[in-house]
PDB file of N, CA and C in Angstrom:
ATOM      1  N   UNK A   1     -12.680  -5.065  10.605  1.00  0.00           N
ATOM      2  CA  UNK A   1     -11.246  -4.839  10.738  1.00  0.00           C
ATOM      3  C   UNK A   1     -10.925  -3.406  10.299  1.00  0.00           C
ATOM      4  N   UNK A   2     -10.402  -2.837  11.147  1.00  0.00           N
ATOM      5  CA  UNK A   2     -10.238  -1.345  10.562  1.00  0.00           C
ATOM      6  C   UNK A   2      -8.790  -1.660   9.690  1.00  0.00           C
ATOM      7  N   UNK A   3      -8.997  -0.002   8.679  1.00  0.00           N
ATOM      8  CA  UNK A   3      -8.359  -0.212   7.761  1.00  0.00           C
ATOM      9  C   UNK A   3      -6.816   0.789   8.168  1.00  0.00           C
ATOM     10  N   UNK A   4      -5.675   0.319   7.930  1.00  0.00           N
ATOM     11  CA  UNK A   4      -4.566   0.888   8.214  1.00  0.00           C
ATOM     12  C   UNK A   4      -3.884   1.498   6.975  1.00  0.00           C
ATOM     13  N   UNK A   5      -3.993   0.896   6.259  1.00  0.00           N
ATOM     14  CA  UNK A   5      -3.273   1.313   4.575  1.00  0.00           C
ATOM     15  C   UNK A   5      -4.333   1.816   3.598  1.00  0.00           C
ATOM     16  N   UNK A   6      -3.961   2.521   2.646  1.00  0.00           N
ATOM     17  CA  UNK A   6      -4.809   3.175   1.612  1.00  0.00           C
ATOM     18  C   UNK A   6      -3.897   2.585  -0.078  1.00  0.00           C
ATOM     19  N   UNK A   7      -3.264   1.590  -0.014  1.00  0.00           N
ATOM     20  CA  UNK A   7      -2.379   0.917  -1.127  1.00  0.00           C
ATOM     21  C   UNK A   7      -3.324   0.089  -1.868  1.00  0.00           C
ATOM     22  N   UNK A   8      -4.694   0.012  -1.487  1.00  0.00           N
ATOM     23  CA  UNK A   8      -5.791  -0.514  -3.169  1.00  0.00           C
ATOM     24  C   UNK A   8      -6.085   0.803  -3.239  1.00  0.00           C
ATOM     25  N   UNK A   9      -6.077   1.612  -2.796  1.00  0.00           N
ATOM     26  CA  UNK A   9      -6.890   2.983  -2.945  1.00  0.00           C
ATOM     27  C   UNK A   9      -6.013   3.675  -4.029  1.00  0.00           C
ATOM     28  N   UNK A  10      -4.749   3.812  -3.772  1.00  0.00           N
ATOM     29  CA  UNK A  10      -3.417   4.422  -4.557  1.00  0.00           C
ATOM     30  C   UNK A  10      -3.378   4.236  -5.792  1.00  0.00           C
ATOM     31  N   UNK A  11      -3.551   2.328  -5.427  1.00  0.00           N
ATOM     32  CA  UNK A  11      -3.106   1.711  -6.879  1.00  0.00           C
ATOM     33  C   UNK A  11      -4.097   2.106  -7.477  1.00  0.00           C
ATOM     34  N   UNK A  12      -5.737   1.737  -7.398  1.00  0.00           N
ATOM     35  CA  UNK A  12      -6.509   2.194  -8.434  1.00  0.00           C
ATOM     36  C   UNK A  12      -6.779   3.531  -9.215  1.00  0.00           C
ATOM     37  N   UNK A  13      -6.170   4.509  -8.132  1.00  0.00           N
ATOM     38  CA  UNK A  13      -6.434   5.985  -8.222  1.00  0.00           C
ATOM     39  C   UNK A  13      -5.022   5.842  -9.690  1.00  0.00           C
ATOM     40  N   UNK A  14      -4.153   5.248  -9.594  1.00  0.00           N
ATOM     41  CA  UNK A  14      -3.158   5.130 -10.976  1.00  0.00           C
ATOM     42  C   UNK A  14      -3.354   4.361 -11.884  1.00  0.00           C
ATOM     43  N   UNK A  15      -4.333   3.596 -11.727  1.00  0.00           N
ATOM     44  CA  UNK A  15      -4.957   2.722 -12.505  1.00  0.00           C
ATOM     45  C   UNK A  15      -3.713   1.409 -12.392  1.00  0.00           C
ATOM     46  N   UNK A  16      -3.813   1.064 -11.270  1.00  0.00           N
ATOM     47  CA  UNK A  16      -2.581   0.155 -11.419  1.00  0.00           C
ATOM     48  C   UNK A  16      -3.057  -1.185 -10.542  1.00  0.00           C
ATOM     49  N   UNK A  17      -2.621  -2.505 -10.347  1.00  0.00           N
ATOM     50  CA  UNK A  17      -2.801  -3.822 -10.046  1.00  0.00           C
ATOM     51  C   UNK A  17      -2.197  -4.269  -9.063  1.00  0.00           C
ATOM     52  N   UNK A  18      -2.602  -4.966  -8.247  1.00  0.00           N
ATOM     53  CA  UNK A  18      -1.707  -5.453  -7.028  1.00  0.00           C
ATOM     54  C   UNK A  18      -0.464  -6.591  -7.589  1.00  0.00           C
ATOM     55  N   UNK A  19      -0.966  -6.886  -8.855  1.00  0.00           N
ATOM     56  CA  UNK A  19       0.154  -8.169  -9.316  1.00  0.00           C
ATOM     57  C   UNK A  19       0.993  -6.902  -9.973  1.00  0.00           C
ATOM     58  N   UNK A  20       0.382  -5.973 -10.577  1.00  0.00           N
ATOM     59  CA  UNK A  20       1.924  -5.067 -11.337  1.00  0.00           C
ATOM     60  C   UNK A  20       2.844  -4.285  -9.954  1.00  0.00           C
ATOM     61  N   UNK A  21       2.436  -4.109  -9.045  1.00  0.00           N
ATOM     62  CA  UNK A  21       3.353  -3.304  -7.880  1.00  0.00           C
ATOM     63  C   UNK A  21       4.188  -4.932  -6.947  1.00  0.00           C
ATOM     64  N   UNK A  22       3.479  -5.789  -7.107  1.00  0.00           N
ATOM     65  CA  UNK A  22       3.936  -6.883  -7.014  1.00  0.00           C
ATOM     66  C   UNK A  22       5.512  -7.483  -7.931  1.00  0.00           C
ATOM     67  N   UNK A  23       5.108  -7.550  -8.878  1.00  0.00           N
ATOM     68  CA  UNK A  23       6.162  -7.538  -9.928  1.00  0.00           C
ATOM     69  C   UNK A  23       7.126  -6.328  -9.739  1.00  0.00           C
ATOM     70  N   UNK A  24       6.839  -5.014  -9.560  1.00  0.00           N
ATOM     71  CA  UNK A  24       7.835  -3.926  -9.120  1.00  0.00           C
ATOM     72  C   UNK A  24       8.590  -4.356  -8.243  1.00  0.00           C
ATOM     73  N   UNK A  25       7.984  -4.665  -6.947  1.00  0.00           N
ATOM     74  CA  UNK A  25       8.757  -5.147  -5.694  1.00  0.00           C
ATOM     75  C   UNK A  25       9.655  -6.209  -5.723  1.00  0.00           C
ATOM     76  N   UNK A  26       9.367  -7.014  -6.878  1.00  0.00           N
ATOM     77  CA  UNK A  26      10.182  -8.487  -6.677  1.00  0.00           C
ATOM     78  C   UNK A  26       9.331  -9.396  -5.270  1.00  0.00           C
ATOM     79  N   UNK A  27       8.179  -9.222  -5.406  1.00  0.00           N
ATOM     80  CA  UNK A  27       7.385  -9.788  -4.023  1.00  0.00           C
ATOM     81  C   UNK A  27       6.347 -10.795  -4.516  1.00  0.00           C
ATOM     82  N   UNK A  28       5.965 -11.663  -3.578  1.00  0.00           N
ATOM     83  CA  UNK A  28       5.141 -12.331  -4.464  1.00  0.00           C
ATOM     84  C   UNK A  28       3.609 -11.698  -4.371  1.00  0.00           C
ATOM     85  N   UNK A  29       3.001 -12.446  -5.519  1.00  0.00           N
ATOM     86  CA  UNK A  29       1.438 -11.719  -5.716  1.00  0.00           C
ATOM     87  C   UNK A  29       0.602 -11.283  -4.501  1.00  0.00           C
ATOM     88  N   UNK A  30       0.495 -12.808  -3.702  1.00  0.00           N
ATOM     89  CA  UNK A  30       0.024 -12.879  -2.586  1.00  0.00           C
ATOM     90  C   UNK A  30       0.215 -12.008  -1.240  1.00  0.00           C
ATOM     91  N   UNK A  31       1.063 -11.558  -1.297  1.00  0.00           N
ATOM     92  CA  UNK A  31       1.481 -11.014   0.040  1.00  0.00           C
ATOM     93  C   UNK A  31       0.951  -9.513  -0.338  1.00  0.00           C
ATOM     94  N   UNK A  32       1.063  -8.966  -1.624  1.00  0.00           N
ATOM     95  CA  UNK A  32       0.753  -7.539  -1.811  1.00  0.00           C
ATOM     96  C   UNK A  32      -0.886  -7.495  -1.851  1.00  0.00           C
ATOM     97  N   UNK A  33      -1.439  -8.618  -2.645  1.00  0.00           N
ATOM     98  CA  UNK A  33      -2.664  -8.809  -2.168  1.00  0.00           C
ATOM     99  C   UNK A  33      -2.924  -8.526  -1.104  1.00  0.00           C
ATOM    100  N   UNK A  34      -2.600  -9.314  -0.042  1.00  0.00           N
ATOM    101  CA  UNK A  34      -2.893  -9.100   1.243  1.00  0.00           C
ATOM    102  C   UNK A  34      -2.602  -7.832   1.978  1.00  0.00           C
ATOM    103  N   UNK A  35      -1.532  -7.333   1.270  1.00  0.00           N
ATOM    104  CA  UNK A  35      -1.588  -5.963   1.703  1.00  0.00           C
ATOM    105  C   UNK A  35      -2.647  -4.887   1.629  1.00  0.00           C
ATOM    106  N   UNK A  36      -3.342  -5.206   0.241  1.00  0.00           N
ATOM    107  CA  UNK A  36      -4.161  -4.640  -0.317  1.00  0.00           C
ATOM    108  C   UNK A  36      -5.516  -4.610   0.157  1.00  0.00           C
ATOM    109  N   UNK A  37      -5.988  -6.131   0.800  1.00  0.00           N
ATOM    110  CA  UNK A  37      -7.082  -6.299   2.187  1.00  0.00           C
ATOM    111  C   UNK A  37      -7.045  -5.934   2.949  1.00  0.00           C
ATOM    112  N   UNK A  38      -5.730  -5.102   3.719  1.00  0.00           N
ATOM    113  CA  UNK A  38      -5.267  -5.029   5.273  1.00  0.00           C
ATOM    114  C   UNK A  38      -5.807  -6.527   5.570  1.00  0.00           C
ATOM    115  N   UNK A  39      -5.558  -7.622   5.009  1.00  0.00           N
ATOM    116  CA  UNK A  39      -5.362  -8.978   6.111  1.00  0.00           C
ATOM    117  C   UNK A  39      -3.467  -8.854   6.359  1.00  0.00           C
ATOM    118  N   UNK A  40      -2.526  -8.367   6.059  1.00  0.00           N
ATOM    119  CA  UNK A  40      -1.581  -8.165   7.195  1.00  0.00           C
ATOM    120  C   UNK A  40      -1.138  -6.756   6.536  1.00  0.00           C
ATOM    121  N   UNK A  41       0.047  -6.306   7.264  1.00  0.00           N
ATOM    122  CA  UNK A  41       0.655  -4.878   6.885  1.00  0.00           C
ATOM    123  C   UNK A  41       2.111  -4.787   6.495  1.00  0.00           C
ATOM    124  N   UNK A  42       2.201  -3.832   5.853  1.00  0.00           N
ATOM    125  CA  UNK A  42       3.958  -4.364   4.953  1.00  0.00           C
ATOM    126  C   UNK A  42       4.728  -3.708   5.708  1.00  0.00           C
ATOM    127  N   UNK A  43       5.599  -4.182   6.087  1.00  0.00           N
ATOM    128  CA  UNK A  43       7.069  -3.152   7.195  1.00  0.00           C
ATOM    129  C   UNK A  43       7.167  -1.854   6.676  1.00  0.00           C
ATOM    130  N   UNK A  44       7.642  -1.290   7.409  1.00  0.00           N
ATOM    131  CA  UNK A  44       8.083   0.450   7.288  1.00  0.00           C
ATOM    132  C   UNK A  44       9.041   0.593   5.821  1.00  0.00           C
ATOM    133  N   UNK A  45       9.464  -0.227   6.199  1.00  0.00           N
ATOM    134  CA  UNK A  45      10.718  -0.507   4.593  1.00  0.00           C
ATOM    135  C   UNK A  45       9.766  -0.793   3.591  1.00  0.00           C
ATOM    136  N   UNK A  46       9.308  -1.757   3.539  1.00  0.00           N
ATOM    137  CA  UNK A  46       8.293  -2.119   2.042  1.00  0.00           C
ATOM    138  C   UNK A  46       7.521  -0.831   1.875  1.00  0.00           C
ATOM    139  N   UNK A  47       6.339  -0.165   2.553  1.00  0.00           N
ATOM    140  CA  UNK A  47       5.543   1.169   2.876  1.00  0.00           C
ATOM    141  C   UNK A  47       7.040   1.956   1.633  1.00  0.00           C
ATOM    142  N   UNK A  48       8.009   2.121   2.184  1.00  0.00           N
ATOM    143  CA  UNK A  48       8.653   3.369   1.554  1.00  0.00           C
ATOM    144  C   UNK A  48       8.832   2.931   0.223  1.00  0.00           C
ATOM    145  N   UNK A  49       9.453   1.477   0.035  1.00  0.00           N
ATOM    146  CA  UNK A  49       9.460   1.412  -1.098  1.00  0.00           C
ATOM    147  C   UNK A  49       8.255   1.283  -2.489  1.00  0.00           C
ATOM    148  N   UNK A  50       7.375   0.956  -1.608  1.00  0.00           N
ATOM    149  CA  UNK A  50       5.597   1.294  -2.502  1.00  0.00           C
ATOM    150  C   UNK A  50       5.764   2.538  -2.827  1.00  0.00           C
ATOM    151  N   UNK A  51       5.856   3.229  -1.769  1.00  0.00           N
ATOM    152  CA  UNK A  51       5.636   4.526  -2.215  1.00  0.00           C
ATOM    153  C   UNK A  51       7.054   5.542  -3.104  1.00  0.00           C
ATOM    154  N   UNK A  52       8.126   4.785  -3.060  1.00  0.00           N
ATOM    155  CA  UNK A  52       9.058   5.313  -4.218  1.00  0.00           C
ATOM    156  C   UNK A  52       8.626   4.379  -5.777  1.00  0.00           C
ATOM    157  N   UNK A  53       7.720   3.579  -6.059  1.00  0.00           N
ATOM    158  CA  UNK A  53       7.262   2.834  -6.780  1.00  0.00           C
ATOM    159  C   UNK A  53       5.957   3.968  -7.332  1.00  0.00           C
ATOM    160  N   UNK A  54       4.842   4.145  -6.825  1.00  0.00           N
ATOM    161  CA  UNK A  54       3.720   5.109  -6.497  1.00  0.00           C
ATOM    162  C   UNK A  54       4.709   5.887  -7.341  1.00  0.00           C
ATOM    163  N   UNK A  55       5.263   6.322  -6.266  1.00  0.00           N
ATOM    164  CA  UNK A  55       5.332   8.532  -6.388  1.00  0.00           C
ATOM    165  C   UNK A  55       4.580   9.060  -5.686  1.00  0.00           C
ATOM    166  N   UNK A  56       4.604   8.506  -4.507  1.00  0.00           N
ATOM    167  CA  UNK A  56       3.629   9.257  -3.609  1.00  0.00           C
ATOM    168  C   UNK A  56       4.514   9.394  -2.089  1.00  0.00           C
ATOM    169  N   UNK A  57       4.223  10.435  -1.602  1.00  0.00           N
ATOM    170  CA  UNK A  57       4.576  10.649  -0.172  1.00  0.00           C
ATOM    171  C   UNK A  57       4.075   9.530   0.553  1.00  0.00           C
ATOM    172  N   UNK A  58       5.083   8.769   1.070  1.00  0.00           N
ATOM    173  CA  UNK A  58       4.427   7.380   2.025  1.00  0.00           C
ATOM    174  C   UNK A  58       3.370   7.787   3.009  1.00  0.00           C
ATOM    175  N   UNK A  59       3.004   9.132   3.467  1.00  0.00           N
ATOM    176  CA  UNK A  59       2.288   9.114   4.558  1.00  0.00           C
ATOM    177  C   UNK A  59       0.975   8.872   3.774  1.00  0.00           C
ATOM    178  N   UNK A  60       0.802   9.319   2.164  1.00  0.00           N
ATOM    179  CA  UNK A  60      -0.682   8.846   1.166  1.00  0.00           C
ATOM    180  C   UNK A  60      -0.730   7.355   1.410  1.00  0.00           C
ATOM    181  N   UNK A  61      -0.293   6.408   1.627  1.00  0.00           N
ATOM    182  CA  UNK A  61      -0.216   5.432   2.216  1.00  0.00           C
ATOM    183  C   UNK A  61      -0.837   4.967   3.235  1.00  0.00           C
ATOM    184  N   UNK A  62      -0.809   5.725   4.157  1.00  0.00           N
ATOM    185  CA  UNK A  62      -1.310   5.298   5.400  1.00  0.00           C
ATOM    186  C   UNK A  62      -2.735   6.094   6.085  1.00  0.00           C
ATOM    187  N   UNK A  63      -3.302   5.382   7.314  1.00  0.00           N
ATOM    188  CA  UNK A  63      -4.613   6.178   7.471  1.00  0.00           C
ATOM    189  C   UNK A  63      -4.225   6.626   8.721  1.00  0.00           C
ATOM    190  N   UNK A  64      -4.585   8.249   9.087  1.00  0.00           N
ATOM    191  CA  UNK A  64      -3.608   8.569  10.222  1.00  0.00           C
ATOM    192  C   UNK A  64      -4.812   8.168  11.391  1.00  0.00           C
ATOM    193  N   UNK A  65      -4.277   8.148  12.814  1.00  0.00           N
ATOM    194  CA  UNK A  65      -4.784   7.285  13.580  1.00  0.00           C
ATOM    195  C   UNK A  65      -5.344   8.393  14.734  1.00  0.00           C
ATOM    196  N   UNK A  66      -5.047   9.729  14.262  1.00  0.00           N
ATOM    197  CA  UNK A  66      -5.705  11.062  14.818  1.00  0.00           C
ATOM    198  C   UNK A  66      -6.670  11.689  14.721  1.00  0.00           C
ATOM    199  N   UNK A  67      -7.845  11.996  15.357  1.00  0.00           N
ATOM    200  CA  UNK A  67      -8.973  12.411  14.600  1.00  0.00           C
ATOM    201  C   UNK A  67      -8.361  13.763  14.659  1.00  0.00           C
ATOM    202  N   UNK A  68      -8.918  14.597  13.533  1.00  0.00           N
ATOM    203  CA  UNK A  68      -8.890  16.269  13.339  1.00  0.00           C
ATOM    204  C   UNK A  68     -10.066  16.994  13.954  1.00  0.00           C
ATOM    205  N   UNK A  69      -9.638  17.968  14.621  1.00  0.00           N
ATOM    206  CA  UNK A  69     -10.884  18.630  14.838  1.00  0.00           C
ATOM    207  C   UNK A  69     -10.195  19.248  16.239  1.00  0.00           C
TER     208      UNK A  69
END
């Protein structure tokens, strides 16, 4: 399954938990988990609000779908 999000990558790089950004959101455990597998993907709205949670530019979030070169 290719990977679309970089939000276990984020969190660990802050040393942070899918149940504590969970608890930020008011979301349940499970679903951010799953975010965290890419087994599903969080709306454009949730994405921004991770990333006003983070402190990170939402696009650190995401894996761009362009190769460079």
């Amino acid at each position: 399954m290719p990977r679309y999000n970089r939000i276990r990558i984020v969190l660990a790089e802050q040393d942070k938990k899918s149940a504590w950004l969970a608890e930020q959101l008011g979301y349940n455990k499970s679903t951010v988990s799953r975010w965290c597998s890419n087994a599903m993907q969080p709306s454009v709205e949730s994405l921004f609000k991770i990333a006003a949670i983070l402190d990170v530019d939402v696009r650190e979030l995401l894996v761009s779908t362009k190769e460079k070169g």
